[in-house]
PDB file of N, CA and C in Angstrom:
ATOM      1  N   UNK A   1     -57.404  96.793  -4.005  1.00  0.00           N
ATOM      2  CA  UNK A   1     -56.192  97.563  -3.786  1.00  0.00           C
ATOM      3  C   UNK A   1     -56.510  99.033  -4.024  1.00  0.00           C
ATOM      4  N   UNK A   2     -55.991  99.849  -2.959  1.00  0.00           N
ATOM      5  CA  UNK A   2     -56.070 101.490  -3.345  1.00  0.00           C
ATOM      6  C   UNK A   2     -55.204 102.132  -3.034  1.00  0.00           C
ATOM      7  N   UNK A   3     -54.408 102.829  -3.580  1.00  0.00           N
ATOM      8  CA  UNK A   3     -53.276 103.856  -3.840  1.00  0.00           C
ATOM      9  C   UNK A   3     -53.805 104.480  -2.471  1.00  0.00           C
ATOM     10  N   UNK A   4     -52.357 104.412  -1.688  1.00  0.00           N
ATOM     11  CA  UNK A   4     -51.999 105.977  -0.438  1.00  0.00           C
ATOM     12  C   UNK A   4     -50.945 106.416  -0.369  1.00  0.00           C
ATOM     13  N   UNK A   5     -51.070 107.539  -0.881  1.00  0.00           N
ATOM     14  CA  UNK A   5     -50.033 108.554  -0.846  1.00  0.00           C
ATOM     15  C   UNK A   5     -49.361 108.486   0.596  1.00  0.00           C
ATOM     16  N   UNK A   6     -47.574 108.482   0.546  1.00  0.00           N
ATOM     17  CA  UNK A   6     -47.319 108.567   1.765  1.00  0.00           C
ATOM     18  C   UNK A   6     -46.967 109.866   1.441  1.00  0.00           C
ATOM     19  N   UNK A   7     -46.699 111.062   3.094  1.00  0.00           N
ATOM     20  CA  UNK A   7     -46.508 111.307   2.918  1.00  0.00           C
ATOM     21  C   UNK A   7     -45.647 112.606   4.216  1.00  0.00           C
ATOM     22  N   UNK A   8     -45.171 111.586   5.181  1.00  0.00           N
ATOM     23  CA  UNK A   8     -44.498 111.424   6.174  1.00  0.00           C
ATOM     24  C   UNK A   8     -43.913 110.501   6.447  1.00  0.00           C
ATOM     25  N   UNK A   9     -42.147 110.496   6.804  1.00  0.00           N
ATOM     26  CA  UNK A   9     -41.241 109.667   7.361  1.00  0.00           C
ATOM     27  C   UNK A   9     -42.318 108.376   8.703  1.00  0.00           C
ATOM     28  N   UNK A  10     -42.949 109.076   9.440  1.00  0.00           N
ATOM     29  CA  UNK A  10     -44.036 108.654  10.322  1.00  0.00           C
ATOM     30  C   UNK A  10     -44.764 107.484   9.791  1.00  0.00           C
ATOM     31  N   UNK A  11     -45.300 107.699   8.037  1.00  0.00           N
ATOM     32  CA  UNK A  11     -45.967 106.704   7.533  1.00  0.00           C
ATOM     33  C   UNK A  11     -44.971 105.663   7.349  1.00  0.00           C
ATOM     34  N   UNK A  12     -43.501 106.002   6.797  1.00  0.00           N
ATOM     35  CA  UNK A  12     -42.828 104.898   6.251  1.00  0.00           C
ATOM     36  C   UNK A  12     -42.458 104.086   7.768  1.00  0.00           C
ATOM     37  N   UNK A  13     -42.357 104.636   8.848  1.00  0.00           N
ATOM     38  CA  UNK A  13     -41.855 103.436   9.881  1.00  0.00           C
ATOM     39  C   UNK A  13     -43.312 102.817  10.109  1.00  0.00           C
ATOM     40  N   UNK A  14     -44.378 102.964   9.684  1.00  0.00           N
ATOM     41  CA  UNK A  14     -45.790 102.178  10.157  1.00  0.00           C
ATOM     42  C   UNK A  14     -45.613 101.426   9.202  1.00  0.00           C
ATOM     43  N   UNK A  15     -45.284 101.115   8.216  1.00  0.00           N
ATOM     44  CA  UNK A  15     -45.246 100.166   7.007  1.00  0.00           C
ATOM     45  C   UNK A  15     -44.453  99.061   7.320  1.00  0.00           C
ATOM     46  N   UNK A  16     -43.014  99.799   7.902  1.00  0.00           N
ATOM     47  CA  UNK A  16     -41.678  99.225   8.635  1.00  0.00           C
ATOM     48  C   UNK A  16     -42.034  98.070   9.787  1.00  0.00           C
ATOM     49  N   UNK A  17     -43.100  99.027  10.959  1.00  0.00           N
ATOM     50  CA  UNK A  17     -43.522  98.188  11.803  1.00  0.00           C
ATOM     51  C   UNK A  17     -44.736  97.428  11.161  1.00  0.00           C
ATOM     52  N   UNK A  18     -45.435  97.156  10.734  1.00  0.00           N
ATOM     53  CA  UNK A  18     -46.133  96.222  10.610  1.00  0.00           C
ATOM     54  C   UNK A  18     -45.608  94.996  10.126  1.00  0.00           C
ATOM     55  N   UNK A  19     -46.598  93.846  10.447  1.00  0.00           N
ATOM     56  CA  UNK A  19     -46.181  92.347  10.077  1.00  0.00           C
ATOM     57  C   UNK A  19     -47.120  92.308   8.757  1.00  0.00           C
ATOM     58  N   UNK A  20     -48.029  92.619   8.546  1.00  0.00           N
ATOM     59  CA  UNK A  20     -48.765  92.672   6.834  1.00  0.00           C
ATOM     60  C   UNK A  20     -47.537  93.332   5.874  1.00  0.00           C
ATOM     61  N   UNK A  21     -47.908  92.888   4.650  1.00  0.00           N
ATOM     62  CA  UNK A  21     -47.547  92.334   3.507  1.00  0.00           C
ATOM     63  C   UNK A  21     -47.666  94.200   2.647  1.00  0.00           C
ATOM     64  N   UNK A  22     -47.025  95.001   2.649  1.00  0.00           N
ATOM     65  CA  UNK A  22     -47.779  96.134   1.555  1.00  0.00           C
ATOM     66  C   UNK A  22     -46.206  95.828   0.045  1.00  0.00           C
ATOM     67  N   UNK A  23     -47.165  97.236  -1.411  1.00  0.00           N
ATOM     68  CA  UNK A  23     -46.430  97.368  -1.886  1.00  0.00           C
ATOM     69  C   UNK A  23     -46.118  99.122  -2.158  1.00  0.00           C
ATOM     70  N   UNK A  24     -44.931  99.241  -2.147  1.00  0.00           N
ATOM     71  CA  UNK A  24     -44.653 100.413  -1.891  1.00  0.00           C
ATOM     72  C   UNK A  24     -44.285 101.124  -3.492  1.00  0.00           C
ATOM     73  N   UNK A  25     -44.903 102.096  -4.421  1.00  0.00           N
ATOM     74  CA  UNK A  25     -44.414 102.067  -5.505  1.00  0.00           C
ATOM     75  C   UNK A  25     -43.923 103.643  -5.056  1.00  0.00           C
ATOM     76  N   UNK A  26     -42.507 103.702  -5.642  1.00  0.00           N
ATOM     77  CA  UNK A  26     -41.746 105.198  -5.737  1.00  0.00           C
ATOM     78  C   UNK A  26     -41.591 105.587  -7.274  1.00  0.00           C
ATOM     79  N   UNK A  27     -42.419 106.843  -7.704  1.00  0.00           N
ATOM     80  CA  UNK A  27     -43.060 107.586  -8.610  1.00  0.00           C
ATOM     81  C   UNK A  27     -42.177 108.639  -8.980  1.00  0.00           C
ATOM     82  N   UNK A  28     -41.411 109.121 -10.195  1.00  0.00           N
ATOM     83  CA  UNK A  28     -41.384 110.528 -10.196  1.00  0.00           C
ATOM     84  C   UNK A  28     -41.663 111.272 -11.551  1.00  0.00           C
ATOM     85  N   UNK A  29     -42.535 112.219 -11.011  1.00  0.00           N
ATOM     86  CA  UNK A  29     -43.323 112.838 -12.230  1.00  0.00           C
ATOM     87  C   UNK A  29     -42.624 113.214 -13.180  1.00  0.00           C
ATOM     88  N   UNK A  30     -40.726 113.552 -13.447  1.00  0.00           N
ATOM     89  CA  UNK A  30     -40.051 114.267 -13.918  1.00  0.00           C
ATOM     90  C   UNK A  30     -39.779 113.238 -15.138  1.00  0.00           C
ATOM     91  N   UNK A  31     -40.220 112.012 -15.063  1.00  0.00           N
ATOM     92  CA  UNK A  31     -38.930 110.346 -15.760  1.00  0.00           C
ATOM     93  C   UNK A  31     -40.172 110.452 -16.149  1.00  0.00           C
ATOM     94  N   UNK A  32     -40.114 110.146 -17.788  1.00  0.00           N
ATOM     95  CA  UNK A  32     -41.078 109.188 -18.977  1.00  0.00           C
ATOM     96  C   UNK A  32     -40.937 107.717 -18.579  1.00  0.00           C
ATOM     97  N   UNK A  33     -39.726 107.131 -18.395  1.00  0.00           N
ATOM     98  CA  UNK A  33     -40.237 106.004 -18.087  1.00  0.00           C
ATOM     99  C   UNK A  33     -40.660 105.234 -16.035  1.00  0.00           C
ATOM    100  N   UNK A  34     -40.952 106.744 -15.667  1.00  0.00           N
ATOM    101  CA  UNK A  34     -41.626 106.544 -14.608  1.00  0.00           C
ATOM    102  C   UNK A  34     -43.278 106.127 -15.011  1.00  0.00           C
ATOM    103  N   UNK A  35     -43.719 107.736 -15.399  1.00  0.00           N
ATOM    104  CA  UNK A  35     -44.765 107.650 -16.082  1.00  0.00           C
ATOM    105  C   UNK A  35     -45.700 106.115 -16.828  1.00  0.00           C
ATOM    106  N   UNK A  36     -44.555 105.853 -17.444  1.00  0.00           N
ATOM    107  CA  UNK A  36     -44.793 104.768 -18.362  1.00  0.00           C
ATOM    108  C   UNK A  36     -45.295 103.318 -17.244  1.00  0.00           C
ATOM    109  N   UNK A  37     -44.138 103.638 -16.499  1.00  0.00           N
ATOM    110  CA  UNK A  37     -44.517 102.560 -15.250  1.00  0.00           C
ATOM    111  C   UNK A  37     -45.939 102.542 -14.736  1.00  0.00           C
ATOM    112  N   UNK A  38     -45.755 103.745 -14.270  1.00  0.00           N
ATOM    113  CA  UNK A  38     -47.000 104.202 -13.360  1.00  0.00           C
ATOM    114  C   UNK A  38     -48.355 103.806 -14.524  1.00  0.00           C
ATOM    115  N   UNK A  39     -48.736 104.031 -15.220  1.00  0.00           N
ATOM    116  CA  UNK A  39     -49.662 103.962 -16.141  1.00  0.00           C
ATOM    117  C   UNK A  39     -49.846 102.488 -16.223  1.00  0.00           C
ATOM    118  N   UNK A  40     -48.806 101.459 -16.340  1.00  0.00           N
ATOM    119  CA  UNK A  40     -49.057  99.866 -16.422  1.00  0.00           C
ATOM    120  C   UNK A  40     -49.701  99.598 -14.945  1.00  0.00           C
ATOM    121  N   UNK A  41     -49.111 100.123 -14.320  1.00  0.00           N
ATOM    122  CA  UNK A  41     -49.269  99.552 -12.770  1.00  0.00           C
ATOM    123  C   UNK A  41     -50.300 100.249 -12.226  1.00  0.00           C
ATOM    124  N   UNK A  42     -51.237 101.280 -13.241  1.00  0.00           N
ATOM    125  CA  UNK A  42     -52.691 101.530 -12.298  1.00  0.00           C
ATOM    126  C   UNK A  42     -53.868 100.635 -12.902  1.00  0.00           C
ATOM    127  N   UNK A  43     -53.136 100.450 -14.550  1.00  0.00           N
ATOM    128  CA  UNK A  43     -54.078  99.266 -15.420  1.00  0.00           C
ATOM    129  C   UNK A  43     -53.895  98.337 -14.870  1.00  0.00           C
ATOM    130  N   UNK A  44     -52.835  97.585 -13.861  1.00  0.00           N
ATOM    131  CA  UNK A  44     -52.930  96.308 -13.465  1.00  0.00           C
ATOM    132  C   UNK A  44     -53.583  96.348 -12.412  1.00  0.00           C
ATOM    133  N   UNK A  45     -53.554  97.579 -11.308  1.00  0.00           N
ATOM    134  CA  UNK A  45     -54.349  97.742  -9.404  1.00  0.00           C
ATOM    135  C   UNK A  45     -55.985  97.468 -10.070  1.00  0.00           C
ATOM    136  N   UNK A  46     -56.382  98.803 -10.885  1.00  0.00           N
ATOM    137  CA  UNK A  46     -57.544  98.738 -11.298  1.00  0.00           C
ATOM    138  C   UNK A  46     -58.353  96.705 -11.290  1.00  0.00           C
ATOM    139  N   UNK A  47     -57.380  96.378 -12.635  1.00  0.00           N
ATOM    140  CA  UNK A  47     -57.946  94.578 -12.538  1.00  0.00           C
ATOM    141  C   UNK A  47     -57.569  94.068 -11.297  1.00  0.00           C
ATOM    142  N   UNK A  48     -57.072  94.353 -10.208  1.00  0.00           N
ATOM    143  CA  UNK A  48     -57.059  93.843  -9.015  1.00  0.00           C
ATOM    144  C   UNK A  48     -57.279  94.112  -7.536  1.00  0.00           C
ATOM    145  N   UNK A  49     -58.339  95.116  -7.944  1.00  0.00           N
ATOM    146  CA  UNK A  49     -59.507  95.705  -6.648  1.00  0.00           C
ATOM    147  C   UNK A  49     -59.861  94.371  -5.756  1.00  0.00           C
ATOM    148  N   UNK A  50     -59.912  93.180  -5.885  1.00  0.00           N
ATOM    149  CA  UNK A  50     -60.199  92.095  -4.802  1.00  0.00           C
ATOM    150  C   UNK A  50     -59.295  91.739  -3.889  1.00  0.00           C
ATOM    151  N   UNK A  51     -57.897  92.079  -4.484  1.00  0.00           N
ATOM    152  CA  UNK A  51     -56.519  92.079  -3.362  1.00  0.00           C
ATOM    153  C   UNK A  51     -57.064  93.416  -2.418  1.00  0.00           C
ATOM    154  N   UNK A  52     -56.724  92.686  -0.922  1.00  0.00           N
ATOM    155  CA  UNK A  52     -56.580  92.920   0.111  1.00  0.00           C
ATOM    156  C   UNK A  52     -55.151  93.895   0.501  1.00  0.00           C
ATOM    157  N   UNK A  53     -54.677  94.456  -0.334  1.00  0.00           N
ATOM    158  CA  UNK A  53     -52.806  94.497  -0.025  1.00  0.00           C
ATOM    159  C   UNK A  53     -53.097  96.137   0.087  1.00  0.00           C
ATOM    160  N   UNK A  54     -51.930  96.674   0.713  1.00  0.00           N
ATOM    161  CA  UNK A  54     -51.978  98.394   1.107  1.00  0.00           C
ATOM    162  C   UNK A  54     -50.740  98.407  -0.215  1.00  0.00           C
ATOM    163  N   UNK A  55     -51.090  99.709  -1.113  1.00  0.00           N
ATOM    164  CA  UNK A  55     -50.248  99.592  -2.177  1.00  0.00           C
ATOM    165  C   UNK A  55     -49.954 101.785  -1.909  1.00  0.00           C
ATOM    166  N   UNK A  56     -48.789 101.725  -1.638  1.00  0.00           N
ATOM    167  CA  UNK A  56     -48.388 103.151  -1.244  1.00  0.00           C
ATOM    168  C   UNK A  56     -47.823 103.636  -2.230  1.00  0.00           C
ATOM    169  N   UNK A  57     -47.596 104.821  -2.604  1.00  0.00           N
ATOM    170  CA  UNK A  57     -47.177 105.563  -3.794  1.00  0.00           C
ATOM    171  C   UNK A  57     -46.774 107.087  -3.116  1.00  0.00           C
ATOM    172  N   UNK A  58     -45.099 107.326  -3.689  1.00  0.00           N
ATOM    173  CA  UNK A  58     -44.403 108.164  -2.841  1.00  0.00           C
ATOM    174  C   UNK A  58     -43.778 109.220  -4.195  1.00  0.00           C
ATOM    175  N   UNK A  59     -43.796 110.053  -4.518  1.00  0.00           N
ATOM    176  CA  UNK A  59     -43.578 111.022  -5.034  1.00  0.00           C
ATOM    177  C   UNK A  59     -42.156 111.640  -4.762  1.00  0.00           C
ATOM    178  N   UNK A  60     -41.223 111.033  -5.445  1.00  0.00           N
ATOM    179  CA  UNK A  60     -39.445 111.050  -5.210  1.00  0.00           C
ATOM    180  C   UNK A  60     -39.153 112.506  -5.095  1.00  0.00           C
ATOM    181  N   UNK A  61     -39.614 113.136  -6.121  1.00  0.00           N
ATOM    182  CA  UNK A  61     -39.355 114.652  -6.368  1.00  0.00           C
ATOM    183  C   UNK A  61     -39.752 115.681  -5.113  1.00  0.00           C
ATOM    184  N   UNK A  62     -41.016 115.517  -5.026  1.00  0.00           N
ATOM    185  CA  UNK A  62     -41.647 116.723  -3.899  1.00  0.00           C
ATOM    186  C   UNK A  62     -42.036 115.666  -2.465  1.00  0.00           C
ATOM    187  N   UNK A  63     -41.656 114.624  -2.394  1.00  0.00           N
ATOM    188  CA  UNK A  63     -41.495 113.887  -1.218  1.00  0.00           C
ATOM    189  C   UNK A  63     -40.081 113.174  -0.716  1.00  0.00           C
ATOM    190  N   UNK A  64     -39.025 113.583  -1.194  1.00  0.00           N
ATOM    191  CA  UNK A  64     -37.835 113.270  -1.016  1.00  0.00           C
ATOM    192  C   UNK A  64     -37.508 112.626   0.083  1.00  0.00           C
ATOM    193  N   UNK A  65     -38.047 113.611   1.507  1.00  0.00           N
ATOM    194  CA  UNK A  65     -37.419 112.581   2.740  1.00  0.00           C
ATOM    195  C   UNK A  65     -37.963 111.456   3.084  1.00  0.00           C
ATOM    196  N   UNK A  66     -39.317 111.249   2.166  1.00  0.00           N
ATOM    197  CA  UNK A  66     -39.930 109.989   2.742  1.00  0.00           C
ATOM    198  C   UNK A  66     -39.419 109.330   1.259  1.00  0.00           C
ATOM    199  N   UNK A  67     -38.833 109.146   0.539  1.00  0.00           N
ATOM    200  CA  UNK A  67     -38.417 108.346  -0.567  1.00  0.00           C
ATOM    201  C   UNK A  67     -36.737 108.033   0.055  1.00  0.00           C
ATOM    202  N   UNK A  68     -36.141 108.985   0.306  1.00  0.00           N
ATOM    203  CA  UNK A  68     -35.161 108.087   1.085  1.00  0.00           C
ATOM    204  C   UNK A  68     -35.337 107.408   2.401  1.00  0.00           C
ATOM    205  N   UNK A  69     -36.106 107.920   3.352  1.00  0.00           N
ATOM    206  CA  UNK A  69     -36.247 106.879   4.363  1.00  0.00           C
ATOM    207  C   UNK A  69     -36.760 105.534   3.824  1.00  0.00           C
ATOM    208  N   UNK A  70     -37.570 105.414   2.696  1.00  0.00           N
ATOM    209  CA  UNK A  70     -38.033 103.864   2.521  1.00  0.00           C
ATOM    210  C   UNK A  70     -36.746 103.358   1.798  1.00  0.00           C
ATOM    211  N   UNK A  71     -35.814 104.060   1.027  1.00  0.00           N
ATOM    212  CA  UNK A  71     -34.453 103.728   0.563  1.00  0.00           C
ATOM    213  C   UNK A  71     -33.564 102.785   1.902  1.00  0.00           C
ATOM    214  N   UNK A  72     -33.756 103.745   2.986  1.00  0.00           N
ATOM    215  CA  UNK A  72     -33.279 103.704   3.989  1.00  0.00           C
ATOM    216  C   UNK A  72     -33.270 102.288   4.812  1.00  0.00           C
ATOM    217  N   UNK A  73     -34.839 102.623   5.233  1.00  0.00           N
ATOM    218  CA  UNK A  73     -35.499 101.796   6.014  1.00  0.00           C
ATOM    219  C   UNK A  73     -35.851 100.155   5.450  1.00  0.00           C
ATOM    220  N   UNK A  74     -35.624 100.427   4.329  1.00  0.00           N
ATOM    221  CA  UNK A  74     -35.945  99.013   4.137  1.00  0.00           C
ATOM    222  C   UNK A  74     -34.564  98.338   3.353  1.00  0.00           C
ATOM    223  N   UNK A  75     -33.336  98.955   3.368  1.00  0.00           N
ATOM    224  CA  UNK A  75     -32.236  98.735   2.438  1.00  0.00           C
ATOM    225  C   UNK A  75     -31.845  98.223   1.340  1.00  0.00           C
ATOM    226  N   UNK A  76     -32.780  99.714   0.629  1.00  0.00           N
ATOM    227  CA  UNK A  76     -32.877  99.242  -1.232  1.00  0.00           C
ATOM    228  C   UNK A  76     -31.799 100.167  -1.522  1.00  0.00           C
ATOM    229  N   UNK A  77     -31.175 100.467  -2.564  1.00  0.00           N
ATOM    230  CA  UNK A  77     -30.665 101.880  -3.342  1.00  0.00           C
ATOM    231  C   UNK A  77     -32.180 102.226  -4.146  1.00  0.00           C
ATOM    232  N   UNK A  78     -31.790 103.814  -3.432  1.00  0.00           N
ATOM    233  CA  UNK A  78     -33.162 104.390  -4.124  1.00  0.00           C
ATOM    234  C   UNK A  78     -33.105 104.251  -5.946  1.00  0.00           C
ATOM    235  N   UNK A  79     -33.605 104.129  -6.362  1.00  0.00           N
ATOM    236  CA  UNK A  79     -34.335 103.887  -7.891  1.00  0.00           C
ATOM    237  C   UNK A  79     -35.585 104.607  -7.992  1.00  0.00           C
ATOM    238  N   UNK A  80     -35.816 105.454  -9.532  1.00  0.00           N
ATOM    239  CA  UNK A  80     -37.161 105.561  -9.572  1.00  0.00           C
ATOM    240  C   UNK A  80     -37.110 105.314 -11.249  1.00  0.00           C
ATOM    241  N   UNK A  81     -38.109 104.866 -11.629  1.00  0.00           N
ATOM    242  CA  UNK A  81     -39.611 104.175 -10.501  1.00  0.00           C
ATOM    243  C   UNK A  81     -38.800 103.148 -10.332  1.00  0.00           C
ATOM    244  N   UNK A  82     -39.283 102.781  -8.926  1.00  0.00           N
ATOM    245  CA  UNK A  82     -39.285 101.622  -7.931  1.00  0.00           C
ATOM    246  C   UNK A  82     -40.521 101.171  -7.253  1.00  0.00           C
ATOM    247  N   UNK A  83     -40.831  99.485  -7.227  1.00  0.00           N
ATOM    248  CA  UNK A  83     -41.376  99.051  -6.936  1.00  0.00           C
ATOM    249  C   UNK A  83     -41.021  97.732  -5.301  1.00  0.00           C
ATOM    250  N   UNK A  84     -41.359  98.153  -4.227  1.00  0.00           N
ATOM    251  CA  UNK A  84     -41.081  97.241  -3.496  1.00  0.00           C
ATOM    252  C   UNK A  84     -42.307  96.398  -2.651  1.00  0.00           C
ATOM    253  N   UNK A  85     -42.228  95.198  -2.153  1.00  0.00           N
ATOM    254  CA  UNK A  85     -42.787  94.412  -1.629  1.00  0.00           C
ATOM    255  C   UNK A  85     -42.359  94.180  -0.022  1.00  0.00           C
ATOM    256  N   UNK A  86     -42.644  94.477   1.018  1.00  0.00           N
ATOM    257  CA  UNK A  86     -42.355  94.478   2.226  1.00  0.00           C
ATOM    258  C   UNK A  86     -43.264  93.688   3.363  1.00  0.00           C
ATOM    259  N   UNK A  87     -42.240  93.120   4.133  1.00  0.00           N
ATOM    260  CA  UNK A  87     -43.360  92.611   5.052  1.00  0.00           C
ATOM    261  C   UNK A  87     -42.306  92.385   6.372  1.00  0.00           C
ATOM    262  N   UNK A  88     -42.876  92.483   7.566  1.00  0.00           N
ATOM    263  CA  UNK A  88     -42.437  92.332   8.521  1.00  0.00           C
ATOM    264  C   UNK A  88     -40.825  93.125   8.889  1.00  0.00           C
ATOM    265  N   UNK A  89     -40.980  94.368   8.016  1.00  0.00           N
ATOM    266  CA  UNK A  89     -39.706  95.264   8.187  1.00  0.00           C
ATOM    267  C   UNK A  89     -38.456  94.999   7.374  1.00  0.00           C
ATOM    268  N   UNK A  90     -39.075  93.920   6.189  1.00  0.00           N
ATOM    269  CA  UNK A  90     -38.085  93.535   5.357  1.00  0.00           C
ATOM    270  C   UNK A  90     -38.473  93.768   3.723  1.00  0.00           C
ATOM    271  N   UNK A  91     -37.693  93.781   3.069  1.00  0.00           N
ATOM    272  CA  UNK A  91     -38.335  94.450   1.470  1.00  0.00           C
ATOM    273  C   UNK A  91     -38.016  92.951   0.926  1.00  0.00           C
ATOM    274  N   UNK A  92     -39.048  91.876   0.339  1.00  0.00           N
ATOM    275  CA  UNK A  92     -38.499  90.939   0.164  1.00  0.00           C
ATOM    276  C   UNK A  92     -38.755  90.475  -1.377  1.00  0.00           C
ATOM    277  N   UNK A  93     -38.916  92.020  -2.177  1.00  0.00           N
ATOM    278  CA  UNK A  93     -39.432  91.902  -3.345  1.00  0.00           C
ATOM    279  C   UNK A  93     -38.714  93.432  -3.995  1.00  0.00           C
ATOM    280  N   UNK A  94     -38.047  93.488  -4.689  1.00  0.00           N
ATOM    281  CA  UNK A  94     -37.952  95.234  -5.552  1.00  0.00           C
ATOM    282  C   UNK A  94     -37.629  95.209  -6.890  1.00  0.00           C
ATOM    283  N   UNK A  95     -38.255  96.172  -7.757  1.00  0.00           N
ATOM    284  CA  UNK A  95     -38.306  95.936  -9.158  1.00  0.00           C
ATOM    285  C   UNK A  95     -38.336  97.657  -9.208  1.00  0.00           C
ATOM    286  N   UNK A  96     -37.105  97.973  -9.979  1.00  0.00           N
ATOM    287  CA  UNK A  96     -37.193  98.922 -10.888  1.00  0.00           C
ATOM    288  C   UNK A  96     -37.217  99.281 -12.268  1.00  0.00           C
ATOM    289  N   UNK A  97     -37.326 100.177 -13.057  1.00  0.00           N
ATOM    290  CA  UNK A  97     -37.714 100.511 -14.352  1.00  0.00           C
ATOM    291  C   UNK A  97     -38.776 100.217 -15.122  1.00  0.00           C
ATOM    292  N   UNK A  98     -38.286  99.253 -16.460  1.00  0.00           N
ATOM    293  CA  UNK A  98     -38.821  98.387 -16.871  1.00  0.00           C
ATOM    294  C   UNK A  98     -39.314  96.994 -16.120  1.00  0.00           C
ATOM    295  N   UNK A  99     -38.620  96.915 -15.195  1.00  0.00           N
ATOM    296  CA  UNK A  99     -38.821  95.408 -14.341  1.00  0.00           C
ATOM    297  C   UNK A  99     -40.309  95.486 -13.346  1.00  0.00           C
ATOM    298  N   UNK A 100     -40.876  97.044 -13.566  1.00  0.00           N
ATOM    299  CA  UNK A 100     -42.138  97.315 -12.655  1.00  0.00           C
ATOM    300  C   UNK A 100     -42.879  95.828 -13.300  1.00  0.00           C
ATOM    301  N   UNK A 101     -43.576  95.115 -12.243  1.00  0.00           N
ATOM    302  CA  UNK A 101     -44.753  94.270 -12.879  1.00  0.00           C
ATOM    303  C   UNK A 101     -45.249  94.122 -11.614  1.00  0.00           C
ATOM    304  N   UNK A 102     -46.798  94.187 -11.647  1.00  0.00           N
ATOM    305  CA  UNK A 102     -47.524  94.041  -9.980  1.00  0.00           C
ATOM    306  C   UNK A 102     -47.775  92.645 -10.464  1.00  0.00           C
ATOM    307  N   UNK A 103     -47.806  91.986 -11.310  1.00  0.00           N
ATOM    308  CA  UNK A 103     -48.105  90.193 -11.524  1.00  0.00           C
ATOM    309  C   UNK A 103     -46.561  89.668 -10.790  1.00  0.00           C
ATOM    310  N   UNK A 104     -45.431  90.023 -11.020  1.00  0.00           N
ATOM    311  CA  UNK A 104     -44.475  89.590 -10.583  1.00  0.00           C
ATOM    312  C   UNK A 104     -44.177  90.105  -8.919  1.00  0.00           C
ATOM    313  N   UNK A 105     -44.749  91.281  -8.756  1.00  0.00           N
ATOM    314  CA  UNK A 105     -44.380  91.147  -7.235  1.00  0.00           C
ATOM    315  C   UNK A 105     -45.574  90.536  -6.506  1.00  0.00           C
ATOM    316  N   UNK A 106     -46.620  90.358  -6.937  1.00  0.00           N
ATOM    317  CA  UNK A 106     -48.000  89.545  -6.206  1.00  0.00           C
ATOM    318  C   UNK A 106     -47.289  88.006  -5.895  1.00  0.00           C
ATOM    319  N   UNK A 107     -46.678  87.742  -6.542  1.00  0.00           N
ATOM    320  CA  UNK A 107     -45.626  86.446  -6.662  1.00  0.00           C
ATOM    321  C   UNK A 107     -45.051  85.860  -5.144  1.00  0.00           C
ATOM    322  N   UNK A 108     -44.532  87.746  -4.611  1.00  0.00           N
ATOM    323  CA  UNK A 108     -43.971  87.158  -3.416  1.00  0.00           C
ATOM    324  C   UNK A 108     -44.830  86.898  -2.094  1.00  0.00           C
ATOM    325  N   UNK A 109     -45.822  87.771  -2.013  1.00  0.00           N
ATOM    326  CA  UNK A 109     -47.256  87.654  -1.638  1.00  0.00           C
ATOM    327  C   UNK A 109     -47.434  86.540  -1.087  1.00  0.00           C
ATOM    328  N   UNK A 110     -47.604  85.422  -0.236  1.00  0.00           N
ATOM    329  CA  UNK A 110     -48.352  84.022   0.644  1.00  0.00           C
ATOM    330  C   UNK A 110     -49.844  84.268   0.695  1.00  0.00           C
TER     331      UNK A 110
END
């Protein structure tokens, strides 16, 4: 697994259109318990470099229009941090706050 910054509306409908499986994490540098998130969830990617999965990371604050289009586009209420699971143009997994866990959204994963 490796972190990509989105960071065009453009990227979020390629995520939208695809039939693969990504996870989309929404970040904002301003929230401690973003931070806090973010920090569990690079200790967990790190132990799970053998997953195959596109894991995107969107920056709420200084990427705004692409944090609401995935609000949008995939029909969550924006949250940060937020964690979503998408596949085939549908979010069929989302965890915010404390509820971040990449063991629990690998879950929804086939």
């Amino acid at each position: 697994m490796n972190w990509i910054t989105i960071n065009s509306t453009e990227e979020v409908e390629q995520i939208y259109k695809s039939d693969a499986y990504a996870i989309i994490y929404k970040h904002s540098p301003r929230c401690m318990t973003s931070l806090m998130a973010y920090r569990q969830l690079k200790s967990d990617v790190n132990a799970a470099q053998h997953l195959d999965i596109p894991l995107y990371i969107v920056d709420v604050v200084n990427n705004r229009p692409e944090s609401m289009s995935i609000a949008n586009t995939f029909n969550v209420g924006h949250e940060s941090p937020q964690l979503l699971v998408v596949k085939n143009g549908e979010c069929i997994f989302d965890a915010s706050h404390e509820d971040i866990s990449l063991k629990d959204s690998l879950e929804y994963i086939k």
